[in-house]
Protein backbone atom coordinates (compact mmCIF):
# COMPACT_ATOMS: atom_id res chain seq x y z
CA UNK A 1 41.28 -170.80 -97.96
CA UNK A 2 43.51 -169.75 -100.63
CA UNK A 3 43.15 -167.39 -103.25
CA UNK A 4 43.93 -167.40 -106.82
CA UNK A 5 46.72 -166.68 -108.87
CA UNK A 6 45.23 -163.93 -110.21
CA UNK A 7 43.96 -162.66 -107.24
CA UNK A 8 46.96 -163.12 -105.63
CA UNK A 9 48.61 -160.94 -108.28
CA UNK A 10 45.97 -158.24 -108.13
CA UNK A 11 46.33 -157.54 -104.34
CA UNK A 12 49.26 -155.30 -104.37
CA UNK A 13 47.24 -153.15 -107.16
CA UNK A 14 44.62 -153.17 -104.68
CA UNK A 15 46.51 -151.99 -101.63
CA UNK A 16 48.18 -149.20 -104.25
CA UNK A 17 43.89 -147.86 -105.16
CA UNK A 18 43.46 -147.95 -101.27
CA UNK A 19 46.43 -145.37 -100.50
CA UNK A 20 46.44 -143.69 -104.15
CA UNK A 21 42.69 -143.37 -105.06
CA UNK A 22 42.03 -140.77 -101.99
CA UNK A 23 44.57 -138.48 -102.47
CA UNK A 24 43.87 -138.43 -106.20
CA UNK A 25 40.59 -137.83 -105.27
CA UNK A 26 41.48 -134.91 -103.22
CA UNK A 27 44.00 -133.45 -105.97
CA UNK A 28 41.13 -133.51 -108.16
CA UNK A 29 38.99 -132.09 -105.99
CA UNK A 30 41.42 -129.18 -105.19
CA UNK A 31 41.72 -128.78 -108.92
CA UNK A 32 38.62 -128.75 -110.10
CA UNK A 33 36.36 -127.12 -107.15
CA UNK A 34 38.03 -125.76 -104.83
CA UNK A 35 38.72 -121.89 -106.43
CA UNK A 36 35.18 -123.12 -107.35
CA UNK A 37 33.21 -123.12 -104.00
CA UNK A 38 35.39 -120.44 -102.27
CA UNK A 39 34.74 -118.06 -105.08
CA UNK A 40 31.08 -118.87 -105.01
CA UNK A 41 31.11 -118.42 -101.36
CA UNK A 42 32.84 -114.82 -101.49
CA UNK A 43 30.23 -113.59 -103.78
CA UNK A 44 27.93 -114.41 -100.82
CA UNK A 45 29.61 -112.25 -98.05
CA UNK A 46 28.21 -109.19 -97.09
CA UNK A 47 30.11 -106.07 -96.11
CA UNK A 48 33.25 -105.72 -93.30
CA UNK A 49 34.75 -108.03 -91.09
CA UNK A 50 31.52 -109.84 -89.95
CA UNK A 51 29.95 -110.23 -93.73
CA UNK A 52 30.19 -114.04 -93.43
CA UNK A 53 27.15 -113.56 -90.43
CA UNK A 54 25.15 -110.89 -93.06
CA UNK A 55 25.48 -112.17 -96.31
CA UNK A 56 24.78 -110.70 -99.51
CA UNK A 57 21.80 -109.90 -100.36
CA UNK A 58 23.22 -112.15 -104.25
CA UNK A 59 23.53 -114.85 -101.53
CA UNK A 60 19.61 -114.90 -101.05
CA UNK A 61 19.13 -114.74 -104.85
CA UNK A 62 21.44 -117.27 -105.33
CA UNK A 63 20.10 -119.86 -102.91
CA UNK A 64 16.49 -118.45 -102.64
CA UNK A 65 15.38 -117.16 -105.60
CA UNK A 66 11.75 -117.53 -105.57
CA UNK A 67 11.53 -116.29 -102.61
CA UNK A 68 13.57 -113.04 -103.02
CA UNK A 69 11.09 -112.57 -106.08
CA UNK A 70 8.32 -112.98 -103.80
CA UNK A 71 9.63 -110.38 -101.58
CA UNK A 72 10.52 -107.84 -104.18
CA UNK A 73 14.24 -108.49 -103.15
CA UNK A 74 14.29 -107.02 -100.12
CA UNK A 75 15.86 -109.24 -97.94
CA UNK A 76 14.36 -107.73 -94.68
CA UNK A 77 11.00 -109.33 -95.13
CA UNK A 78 12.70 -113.14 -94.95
CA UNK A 79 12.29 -115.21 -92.26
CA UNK A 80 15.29 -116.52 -89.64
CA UNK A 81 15.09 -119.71 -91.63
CA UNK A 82 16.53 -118.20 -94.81
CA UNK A 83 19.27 -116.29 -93.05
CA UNK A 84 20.79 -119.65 -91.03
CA UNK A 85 20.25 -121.45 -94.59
CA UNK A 86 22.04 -119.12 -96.83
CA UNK A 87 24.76 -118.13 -93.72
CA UNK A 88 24.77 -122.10 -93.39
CA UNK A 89 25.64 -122.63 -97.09
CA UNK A 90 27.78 -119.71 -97.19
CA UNK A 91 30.29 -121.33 -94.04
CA UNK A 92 29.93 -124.10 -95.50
CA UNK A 93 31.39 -123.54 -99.20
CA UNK A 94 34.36 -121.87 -97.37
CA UNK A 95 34.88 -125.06 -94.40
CA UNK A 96 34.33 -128.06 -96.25
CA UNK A 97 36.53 -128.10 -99.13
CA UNK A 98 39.27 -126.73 -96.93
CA UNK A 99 38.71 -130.07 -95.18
CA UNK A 100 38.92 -131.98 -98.02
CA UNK A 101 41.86 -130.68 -99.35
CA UNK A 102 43.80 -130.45 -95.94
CA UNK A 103 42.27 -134.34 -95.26
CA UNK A 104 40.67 -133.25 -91.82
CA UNK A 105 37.44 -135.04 -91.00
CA UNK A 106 37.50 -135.78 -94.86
CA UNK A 107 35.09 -138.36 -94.91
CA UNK A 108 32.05 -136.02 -93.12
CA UNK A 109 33.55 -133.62 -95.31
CA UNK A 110 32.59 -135.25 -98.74
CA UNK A 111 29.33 -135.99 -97.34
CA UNK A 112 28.23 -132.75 -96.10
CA UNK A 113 29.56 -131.68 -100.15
CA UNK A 114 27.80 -133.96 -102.01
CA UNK A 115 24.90 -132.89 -100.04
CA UNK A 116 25.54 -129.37 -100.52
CA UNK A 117 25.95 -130.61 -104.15
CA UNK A 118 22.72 -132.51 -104.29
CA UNK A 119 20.73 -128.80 -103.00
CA UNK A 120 22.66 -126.91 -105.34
CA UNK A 121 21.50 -129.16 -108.06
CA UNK A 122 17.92 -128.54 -106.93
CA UNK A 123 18.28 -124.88 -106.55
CA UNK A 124 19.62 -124.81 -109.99
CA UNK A 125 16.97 -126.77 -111.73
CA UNK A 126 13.83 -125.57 -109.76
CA UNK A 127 14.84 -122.21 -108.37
CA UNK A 128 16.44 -121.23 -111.08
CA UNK A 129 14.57 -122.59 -113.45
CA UNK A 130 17.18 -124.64 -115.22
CA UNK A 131 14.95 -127.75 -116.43
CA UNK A 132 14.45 -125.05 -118.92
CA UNK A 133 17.14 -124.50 -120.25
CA UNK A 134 17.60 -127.65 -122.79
CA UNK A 135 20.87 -129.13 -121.88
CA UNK A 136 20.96 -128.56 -118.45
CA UNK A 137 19.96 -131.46 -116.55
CA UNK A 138 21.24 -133.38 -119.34
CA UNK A 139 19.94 -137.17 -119.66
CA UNK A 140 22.38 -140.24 -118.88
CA UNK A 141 23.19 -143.20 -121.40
CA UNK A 142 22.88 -140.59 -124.24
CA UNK A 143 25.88 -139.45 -126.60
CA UNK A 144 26.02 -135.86 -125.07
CA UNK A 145 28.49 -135.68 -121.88
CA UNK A 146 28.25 -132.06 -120.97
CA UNK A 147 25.02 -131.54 -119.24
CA UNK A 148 25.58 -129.20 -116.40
CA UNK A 149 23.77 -131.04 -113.55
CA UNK A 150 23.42 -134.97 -114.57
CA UNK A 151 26.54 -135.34 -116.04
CA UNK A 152 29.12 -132.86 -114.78
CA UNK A 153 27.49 -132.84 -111.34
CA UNK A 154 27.77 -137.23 -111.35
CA UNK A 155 31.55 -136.78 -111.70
CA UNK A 156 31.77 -134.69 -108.66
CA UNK A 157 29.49 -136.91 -106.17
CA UNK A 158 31.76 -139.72 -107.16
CA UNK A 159 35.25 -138.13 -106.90
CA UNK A 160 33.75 -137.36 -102.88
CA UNK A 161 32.41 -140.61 -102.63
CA UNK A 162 35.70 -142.29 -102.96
CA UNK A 163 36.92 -139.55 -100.39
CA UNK A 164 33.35 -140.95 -97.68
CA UNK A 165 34.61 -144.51 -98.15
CA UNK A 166 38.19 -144.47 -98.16
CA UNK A 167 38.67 -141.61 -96.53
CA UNK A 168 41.87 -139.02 -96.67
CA UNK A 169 44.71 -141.71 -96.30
CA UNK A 170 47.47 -139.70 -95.31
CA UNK A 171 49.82 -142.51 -94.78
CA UNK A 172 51.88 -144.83 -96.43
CA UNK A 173 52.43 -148.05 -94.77
């Protein structure tokens, strides 16, 4: 079968988005979120050298805010559940971007963050009662590009979606 001229002369751009695309993506994503998620995940830590296994009690605020109202804050009266969720969440803003950035098991990597991403969106528009706050969900194919969730939140789950399906690419052949 054989191709055509100008698919002939867009191959070599093609192999160059296969090797360049991933580590652009995980530039950006070192840029961008890194300092992001591993700040957000030491303002869940809770005292001395184990504080990553009793988190804050911010970190159930953060992640569980209705039901840290509920409780009158006081952390004690939560269930097991909350504490392997929020100590969960907490490993996990430290682990996976590490991952990502050092391009070790990248692809799971990206997944697990866009699905952290996807609950964080959730927390922040139902827990925290963000749908309203105009402006924060934001609405696609309108002339506003700075909603928090919808818009900012879409640039993200892409940049790790090139990192789930082309993975790190650490090599240049």
């Amino acid at each position: 079968m054989t191709t055509s001229p100008i698919a002939q002369m867009a191959a070599p751009i093609n192999r160059a988005g296969d090797e360049v695309l991933p580590i652009l993506a995980r530039l950006v994503f070192a840029g961008v979120l890194f300092m992001y998620y591993w700040n957000s995940g030491l303002t869940k830590l809770g005292d001395g050298i184990f504080g990553i296994l009793q988190p804050s009690s911010g970190a159930y605020v953060q992640i569980f805010p209705k039901a840290m109202e509920a409780v009158g804050y006081d952390t004690s009266q939560l269930t097991v559940f909350h504490w392997a969720v929020v100590t969960g969440g907490t490993i996990a803003e430290f682990v996976l971007p590490i991952l990502i950035v050092i391009g070790l098991f990248t692809r799971l990597a990206a997944f697990g963050m866009i699905g952290f991403i996807v609950v964080q969106s959730l927390t922040d528009l139902y827990g925290h009662g963000g749908v309203a706050h105009e402006g924060t969900l934001g609405a696609w194919f309108d002339r506003f590009s700075d909603a928090l969730i919808l818009d900012q939140r879409a640039f993200w789950v892409l940049c790790l979606l090139i990192l789930v399906f082309k993975g790190a690419k650490h090599n240049f052949n």
